[in-house]
PDB file of N, CA and C in Angstrom:
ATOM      1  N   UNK A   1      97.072 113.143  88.181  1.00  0.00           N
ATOM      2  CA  UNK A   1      97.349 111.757  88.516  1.00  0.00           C
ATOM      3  C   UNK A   1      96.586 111.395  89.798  1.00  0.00           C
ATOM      4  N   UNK A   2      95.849 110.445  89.884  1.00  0.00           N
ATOM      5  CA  UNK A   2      95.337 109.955  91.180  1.00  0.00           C
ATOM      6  C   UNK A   2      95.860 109.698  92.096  1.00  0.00           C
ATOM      7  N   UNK A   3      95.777 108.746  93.221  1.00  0.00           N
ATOM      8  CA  UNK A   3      96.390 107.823  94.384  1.00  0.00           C
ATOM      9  C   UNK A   3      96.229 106.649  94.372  1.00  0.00           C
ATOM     10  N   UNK A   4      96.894 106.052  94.374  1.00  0.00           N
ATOM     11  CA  UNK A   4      96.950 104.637  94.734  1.00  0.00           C
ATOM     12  C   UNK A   4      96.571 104.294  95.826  1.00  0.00           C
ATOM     13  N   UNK A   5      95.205 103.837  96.255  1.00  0.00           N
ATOM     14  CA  UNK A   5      93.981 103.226  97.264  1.00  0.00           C
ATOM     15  C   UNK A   5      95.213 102.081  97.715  1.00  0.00           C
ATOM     16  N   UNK A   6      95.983 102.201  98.422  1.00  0.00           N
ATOM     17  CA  UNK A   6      96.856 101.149  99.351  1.00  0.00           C
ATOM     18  C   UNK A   6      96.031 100.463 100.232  1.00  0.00           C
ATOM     19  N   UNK A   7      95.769  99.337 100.458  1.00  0.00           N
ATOM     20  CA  UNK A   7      94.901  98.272 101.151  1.00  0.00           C
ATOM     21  C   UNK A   7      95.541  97.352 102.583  1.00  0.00           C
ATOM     22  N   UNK A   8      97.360  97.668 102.059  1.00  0.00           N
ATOM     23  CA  UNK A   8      97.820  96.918 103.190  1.00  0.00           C
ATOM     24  C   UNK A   8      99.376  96.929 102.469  1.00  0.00           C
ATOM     25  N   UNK A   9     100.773  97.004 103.744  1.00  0.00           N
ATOM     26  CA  UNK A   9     101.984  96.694 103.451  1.00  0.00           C
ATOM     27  C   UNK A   9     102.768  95.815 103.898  1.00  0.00           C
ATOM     28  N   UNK A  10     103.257  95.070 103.070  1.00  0.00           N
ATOM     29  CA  UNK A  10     103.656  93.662 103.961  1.00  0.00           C
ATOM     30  C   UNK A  10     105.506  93.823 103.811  1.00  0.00           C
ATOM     31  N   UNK A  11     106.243  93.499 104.982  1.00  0.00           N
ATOM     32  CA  UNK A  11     107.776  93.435 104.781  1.00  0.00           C
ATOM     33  C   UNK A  11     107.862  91.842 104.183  1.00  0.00           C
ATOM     34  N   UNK A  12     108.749  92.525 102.881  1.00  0.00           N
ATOM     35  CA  UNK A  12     109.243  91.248 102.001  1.00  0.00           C
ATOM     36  C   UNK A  12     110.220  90.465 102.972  1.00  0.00           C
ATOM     37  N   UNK A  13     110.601  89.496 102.578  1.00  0.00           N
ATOM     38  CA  UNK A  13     112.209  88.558 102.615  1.00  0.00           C
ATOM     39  C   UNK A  13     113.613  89.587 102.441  1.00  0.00           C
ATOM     40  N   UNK A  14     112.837  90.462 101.688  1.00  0.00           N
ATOM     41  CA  UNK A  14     114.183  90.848 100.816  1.00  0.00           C
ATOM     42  C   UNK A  14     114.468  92.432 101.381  1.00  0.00           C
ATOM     43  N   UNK A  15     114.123  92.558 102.150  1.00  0.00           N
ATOM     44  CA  UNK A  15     113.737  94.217 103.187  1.00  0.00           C
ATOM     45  C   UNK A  15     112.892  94.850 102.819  1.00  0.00           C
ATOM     46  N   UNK A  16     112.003  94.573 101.478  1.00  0.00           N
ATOM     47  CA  UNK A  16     111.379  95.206 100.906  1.00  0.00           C
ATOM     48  C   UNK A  16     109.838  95.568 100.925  1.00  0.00           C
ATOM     49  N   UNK A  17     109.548  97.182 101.792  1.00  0.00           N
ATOM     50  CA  UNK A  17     107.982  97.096 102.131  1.00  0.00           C
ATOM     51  C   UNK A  17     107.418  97.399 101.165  1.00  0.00           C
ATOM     52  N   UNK A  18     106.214  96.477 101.077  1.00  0.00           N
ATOM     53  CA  UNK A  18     105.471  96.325  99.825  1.00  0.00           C
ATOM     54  C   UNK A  18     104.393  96.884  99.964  1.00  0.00           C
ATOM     55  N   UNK A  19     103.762  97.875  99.211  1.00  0.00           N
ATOM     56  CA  UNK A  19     102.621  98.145  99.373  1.00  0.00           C
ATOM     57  C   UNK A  19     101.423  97.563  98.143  1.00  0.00           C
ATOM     58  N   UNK A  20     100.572  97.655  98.455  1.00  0.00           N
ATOM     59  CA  UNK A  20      99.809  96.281  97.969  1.00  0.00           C
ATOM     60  C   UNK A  20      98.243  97.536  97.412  1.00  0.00           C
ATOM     61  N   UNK A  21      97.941  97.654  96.426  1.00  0.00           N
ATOM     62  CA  UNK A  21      96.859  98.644  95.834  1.00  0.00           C
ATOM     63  C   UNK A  21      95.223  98.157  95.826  1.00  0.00           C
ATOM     64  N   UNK A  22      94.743  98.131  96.045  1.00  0.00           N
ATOM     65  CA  UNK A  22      92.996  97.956  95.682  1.00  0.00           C
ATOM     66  C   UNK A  22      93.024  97.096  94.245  1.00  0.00           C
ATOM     67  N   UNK A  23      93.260  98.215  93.285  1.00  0.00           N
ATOM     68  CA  UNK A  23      92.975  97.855  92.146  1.00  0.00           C
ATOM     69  C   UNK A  23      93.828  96.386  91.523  1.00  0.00           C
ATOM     70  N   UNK A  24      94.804  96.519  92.036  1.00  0.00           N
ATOM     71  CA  UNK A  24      96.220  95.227  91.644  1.00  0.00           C
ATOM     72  C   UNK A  24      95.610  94.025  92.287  1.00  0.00           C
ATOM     73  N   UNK A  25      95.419  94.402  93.579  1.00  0.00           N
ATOM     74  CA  UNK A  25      94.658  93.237  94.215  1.00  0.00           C
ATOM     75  C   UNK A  25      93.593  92.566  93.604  1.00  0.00           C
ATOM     76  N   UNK A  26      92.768  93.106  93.085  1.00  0.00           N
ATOM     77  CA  UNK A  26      91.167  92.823  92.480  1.00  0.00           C
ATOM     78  C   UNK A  26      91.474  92.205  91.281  1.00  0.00           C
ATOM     79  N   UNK A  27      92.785  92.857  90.575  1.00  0.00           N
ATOM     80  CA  UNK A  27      93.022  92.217  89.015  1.00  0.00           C
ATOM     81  C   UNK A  27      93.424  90.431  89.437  1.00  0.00           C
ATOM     82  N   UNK A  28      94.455  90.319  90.669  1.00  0.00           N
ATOM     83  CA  UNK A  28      95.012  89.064  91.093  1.00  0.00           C
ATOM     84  C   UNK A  28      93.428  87.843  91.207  1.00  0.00           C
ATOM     85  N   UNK A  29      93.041  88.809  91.642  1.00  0.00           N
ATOM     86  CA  UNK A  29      91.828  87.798  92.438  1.00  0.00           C
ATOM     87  C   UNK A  29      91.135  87.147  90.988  1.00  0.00           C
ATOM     88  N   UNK A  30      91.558  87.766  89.962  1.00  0.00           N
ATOM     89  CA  UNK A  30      90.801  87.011  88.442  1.00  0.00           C
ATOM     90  C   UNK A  30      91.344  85.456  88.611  1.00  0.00           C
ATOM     91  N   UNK A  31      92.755  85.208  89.178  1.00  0.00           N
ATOM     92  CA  UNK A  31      93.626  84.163  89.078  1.00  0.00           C
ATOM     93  C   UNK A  31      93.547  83.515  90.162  1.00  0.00           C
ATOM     94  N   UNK A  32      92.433  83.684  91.067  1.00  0.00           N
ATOM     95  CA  UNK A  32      92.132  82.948  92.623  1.00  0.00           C
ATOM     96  C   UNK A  32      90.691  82.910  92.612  1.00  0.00           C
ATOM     97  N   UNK A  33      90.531  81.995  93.041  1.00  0.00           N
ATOM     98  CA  UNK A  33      88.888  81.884  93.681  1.00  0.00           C
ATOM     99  C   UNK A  33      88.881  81.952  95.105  1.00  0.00           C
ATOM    100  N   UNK A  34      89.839  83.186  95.644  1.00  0.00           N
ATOM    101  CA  UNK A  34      89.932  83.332  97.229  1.00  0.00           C
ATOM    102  C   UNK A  34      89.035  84.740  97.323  1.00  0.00           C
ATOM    103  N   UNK A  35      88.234  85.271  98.667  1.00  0.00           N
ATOM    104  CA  UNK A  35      88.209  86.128  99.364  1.00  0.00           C
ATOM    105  C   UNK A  35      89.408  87.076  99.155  1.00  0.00           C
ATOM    106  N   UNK A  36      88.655  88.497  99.275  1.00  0.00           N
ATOM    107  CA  UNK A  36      90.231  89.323  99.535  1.00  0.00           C
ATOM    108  C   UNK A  36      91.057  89.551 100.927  1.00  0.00           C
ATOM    109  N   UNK A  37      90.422  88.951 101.822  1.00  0.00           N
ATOM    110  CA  UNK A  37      91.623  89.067 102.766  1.00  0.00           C
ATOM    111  C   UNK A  37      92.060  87.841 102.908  1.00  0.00           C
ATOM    112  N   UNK A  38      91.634  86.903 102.237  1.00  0.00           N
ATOM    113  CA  UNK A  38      92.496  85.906 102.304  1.00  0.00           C
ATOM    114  C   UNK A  38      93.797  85.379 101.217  1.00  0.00           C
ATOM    115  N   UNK A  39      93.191  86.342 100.256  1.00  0.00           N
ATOM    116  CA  UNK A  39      94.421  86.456  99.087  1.00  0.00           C
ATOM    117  C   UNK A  39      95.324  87.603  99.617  1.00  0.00           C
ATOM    118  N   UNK A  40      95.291  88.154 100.523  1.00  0.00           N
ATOM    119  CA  UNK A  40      96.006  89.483 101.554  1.00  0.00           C
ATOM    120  C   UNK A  40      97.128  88.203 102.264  1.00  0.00           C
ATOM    121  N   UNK A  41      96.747  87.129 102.940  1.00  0.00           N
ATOM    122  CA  UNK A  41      97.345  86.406 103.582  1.00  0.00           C
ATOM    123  C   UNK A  41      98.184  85.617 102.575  1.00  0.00           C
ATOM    124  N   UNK A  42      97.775  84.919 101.883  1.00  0.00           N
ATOM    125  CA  UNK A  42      98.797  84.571 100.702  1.00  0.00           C
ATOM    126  C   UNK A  42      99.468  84.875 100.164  1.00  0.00           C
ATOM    127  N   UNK A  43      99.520  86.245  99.653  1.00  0.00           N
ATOM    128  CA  UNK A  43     100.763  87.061  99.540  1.00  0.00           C
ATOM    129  C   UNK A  43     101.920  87.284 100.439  1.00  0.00           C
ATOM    130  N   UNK A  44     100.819  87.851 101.853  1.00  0.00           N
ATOM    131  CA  UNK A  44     102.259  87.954 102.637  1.00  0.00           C
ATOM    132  C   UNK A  44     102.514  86.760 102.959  1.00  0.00           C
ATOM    133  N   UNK A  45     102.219  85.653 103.003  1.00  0.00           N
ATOM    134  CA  UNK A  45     102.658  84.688 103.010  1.00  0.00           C
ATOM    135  C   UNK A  45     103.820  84.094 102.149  1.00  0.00           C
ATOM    136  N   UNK A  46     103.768  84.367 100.754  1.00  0.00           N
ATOM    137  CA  UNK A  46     104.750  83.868  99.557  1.00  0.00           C
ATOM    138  C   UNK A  46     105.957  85.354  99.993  1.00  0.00           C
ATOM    139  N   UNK A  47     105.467  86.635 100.347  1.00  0.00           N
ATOM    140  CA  UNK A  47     106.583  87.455  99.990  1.00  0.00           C
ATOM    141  C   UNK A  47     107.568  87.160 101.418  1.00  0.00           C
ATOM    142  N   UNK A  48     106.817  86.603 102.877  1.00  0.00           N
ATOM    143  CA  UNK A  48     107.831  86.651 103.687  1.00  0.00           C
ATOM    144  C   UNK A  48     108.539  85.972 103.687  1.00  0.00           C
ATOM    145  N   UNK A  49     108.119  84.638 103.171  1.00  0.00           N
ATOM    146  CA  UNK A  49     108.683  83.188 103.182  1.00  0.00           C
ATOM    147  C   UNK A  49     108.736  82.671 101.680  1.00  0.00           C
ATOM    148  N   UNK A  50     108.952  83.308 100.657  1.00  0.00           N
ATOM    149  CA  UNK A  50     109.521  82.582  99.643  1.00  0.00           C
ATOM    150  C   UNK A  50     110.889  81.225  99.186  1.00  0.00           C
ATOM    151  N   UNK A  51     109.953  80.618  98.610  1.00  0.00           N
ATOM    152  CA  UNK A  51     110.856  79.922  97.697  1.00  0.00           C
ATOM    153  C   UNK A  51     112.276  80.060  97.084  1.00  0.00           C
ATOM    154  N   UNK A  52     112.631  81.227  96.018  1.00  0.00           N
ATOM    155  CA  UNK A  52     113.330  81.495  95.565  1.00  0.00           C
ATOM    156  C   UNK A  52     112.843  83.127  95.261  1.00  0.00           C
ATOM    157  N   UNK A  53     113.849  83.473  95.075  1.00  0.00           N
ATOM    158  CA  UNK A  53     113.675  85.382  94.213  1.00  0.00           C
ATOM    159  C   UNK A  53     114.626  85.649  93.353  1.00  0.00           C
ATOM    160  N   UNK A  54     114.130  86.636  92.165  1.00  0.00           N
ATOM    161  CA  UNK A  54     114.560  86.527  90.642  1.00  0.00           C
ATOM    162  C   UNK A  54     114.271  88.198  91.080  1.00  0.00           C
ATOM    163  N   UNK A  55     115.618  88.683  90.128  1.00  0.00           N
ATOM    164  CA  UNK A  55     115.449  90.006  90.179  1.00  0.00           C
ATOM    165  C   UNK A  55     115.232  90.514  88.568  1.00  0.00           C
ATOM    166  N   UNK A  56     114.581  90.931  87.954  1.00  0.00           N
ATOM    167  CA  UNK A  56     115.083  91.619  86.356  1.00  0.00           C
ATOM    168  C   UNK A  56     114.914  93.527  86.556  1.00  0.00           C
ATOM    169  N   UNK A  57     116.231  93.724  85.853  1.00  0.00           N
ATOM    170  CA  UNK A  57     116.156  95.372  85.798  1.00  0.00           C
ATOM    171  C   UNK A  57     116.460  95.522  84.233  1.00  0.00           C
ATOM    172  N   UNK A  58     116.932  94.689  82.882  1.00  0.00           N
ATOM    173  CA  UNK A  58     117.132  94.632  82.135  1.00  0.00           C
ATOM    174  C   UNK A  58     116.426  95.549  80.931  1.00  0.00           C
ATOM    175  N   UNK A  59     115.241  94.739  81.140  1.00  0.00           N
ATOM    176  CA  UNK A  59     114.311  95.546  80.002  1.00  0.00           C
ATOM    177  C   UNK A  59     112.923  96.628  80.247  1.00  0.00           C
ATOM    178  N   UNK A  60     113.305  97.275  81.507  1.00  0.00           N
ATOM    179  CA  UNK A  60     112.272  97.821  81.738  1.00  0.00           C
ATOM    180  C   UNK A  60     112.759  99.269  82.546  1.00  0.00           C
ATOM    181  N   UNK A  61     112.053 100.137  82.948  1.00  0.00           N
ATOM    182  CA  UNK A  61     112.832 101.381  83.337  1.00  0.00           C
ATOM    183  C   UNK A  61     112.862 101.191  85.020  1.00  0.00           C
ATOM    184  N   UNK A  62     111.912  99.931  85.448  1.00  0.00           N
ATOM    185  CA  UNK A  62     112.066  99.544  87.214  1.00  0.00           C
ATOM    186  C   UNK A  62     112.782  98.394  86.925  1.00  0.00           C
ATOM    187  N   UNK A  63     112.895  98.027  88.316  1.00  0.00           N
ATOM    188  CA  UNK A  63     113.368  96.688  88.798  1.00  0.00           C
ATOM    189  C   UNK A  63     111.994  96.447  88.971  1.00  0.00           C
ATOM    190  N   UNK A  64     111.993  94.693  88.295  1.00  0.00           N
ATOM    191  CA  UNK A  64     111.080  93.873  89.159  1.00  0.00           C
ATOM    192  C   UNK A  64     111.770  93.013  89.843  1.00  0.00           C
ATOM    193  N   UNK A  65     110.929  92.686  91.368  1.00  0.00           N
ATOM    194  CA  UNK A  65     111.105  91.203  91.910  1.00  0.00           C
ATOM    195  C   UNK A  65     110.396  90.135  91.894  1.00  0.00           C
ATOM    196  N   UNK A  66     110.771  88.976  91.491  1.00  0.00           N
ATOM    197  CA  UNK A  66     109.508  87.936  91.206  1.00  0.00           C
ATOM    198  C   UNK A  66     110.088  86.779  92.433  1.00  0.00           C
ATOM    199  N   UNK A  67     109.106  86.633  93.078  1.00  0.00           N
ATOM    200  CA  UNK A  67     109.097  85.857  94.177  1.00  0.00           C
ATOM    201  C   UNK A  67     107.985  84.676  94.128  1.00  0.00           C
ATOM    202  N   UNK A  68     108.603  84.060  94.149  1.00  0.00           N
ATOM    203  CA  UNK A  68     108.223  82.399  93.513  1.00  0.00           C
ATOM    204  C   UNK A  68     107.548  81.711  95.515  1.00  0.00           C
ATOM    205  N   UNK A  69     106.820  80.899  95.355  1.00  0.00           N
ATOM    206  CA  UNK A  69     106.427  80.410  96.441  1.00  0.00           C
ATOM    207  C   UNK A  69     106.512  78.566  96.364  1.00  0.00           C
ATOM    208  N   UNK A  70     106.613  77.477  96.800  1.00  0.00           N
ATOM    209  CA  UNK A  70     106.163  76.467  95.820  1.00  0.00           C
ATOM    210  C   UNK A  70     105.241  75.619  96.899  1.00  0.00           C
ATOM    211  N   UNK A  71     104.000  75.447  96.480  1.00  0.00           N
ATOM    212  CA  UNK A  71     103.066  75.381  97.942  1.00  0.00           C
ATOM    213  C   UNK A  71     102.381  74.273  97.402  1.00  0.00           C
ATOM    214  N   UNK A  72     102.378  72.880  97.657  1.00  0.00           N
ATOM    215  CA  UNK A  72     101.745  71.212  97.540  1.00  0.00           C
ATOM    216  C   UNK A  72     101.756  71.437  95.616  1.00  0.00           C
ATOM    217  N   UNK A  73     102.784  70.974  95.405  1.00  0.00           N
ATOM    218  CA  UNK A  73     103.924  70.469  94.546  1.00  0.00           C
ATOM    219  C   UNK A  73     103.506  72.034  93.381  1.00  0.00           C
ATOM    220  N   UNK A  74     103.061  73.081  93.202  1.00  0.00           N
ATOM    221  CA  UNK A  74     102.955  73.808  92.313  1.00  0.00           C
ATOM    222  C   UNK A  74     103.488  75.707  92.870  1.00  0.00           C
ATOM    223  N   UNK A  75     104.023  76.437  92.345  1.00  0.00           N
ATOM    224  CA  UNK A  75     104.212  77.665  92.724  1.00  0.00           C
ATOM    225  C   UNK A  75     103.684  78.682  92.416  1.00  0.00           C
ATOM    226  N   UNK A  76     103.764  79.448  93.277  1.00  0.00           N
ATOM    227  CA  UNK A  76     102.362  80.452  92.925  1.00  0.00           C
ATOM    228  C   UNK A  76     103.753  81.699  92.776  1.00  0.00           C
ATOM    229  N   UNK A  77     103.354  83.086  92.379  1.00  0.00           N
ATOM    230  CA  UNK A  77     104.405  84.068  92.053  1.00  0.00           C
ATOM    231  C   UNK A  77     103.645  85.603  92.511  1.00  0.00           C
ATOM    232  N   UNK A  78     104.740  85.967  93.327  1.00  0.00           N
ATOM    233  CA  UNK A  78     104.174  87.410  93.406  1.00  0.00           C
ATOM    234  C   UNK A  78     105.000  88.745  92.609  1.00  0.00           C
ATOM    235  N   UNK A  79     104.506  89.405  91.984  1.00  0.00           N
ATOM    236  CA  UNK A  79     105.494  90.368  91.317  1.00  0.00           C
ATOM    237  C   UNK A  79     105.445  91.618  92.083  1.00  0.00           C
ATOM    238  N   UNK A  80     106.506  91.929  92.208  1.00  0.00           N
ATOM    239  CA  UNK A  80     107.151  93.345  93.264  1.00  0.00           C
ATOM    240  C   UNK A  80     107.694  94.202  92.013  1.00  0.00           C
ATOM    241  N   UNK A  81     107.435  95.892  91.890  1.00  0.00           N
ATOM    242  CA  UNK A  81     107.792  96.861  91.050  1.00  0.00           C
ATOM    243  C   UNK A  81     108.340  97.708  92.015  1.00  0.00           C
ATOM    244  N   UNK A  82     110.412  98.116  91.774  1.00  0.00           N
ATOM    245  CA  UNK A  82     110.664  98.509  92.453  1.00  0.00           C
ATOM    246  C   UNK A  82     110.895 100.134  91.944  1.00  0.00           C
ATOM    247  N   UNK A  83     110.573 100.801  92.405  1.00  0.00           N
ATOM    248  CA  UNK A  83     110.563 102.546  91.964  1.00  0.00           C
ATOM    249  C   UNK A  83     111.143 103.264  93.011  1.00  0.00           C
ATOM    250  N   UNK A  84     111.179 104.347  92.667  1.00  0.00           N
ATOM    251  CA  UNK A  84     112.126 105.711  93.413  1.00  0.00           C
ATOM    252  C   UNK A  84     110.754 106.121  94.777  1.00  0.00           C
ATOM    253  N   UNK A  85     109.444 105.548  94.539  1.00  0.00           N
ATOM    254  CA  UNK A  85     108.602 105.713  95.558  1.00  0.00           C
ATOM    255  C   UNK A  85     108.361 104.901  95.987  1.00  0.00           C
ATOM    256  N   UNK A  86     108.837 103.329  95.882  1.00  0.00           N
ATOM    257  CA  UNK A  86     109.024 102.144  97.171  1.00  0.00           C
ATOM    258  C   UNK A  86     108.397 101.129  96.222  1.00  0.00           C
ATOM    259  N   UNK A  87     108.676 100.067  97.074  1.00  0.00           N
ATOM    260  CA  UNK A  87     107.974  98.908  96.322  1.00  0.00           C
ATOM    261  C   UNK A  87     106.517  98.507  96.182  1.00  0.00           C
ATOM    262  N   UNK A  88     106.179  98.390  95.171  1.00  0.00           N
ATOM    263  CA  UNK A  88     104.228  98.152  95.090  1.00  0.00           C
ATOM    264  C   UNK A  88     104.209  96.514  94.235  1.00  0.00           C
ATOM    265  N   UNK A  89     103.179  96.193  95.088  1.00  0.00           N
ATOM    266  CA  UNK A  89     102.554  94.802  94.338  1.00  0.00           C
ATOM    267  C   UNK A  89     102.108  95.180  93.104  1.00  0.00           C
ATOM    268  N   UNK A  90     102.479  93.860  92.196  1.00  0.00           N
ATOM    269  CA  UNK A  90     102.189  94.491  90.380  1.00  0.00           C
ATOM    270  C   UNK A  90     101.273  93.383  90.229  1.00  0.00           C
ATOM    271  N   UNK A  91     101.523  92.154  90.530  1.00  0.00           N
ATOM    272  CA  UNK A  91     100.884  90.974  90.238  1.00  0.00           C
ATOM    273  C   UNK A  91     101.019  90.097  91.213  1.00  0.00           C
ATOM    274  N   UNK A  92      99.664  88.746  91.042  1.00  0.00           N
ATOM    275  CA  UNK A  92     100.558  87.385  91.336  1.00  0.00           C
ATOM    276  C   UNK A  92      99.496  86.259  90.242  1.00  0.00           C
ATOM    277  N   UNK A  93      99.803  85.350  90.440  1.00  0.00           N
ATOM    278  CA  UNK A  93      99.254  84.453  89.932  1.00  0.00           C
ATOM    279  C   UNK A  93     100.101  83.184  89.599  1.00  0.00           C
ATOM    280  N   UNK A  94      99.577  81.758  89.925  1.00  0.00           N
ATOM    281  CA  UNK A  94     100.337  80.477  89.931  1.00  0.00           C
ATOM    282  C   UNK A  94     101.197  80.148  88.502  1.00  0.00           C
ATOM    283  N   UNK A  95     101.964  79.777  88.399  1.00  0.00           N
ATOM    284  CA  UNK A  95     103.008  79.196  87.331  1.00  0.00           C
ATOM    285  C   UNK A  95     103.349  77.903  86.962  1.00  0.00           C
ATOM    286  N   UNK A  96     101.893  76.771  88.061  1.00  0.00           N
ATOM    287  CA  UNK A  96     102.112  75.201  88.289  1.00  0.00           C
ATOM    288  C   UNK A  96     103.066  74.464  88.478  1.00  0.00           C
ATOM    289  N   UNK A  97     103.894  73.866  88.078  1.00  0.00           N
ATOM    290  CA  UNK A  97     105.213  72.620  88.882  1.00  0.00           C
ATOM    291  C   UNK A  97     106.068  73.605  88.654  1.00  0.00           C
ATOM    292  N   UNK A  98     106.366  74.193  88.041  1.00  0.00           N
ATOM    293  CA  UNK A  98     107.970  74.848  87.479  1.00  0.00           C
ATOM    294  C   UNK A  98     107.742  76.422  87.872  1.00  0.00           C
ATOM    295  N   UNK A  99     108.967  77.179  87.771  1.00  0.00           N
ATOM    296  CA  UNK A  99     108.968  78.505  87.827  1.00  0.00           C
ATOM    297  C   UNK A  99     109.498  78.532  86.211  1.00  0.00           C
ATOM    298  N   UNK A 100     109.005  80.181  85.725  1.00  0.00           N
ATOM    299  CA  UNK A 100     109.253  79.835  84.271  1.00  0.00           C
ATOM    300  C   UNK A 100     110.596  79.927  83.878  1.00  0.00           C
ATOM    301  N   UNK A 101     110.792  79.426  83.053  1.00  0.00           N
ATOM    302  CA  UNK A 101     111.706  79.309  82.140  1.00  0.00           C
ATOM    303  C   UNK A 101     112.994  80.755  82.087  1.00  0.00           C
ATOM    304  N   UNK A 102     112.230  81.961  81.232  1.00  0.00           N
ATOM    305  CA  UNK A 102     112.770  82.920  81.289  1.00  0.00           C
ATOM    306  C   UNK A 102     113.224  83.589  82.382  1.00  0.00           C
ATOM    307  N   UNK A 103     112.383  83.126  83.384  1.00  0.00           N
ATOM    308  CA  UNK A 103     112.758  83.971  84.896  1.00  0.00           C
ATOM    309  C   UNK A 103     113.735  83.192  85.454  1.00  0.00           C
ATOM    310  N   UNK A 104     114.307  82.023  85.403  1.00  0.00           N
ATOM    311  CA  UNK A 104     115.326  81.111  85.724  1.00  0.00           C
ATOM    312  C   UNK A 104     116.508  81.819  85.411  1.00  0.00           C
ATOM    313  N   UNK A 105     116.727  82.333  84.073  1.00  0.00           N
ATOM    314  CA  UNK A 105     117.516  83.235  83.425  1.00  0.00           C
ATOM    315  C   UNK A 105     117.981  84.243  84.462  1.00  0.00           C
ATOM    316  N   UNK A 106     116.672  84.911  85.020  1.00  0.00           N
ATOM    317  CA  UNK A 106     117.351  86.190  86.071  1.00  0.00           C
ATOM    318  C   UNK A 106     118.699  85.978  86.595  1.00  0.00           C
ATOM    319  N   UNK A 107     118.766  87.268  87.218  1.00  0.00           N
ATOM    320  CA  UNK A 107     120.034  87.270  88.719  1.00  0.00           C
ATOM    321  C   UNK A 107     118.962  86.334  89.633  1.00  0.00           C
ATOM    322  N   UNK A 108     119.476  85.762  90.256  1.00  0.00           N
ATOM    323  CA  UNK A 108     118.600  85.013  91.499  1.00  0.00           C
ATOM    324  C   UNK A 108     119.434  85.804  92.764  1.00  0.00           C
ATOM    325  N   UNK A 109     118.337  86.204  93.986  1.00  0.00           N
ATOM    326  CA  UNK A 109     118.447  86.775  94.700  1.00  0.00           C
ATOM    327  C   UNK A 109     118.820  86.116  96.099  1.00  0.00           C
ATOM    328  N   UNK A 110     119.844  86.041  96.847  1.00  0.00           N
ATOM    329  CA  UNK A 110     120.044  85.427  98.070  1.00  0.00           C
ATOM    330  C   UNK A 110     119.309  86.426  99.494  1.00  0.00           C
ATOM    331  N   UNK A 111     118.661  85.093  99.916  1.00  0.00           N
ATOM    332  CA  UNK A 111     118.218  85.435 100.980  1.00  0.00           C
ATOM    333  C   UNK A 111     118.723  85.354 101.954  1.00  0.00           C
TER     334      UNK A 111
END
């Protein structure tokens, strides 16, 4: 098994240090026309100061956290994978006026 090339860790809202991968990062950036350290700032930006947070542990063998941002009228989303070796960035990418549907459904998380 390899290593995960960690690039940077940001403390969530939710206590949660995030570590943030090379490769995860580079996939996000398909869904931005930002620089990578400036999509570095946007993240920690949505994870310190979020919107709302949705937890699902239901159908999967982690917890995810989906942390919603809502930034000049549209929200952007960062996905947190929580494991027995800490939390890692999985995704992000915008979701436009609404947060979705199914994720409304979640536990919603108090901050």
């Amino acid at each position: 098994m390899t290593e995960r090339a960690i690039i940077a860790e940001v403390d969530a809202a939710t206590g949660d240090r995030v570590k943030v991968g090379k490769a995860e990062l580079l996939h996000a950036m398909k869904h931005f026309l930002l620089p990578e350290d400036i999509l570095v700032q946007l993240l920690t930006r949505i994870l310190q100061r979020p919107t709302e947070v949705y937890t699902d542990d239901t159908k999967h063998p982690h917890e995810y956290r989906l942390f919603y941002r809502l930034d000049d009228a549209n929200y952007l989303l960062v996905v947190v994978k929580i494991t027995p070796n800490g939390a890692f960035f999985a995704s992000m990418y915008p979701t436009g006026r609404s947060i979705k549907t199914a994720h409304k459904k979640m536990k919603r998380v108090k901050l």
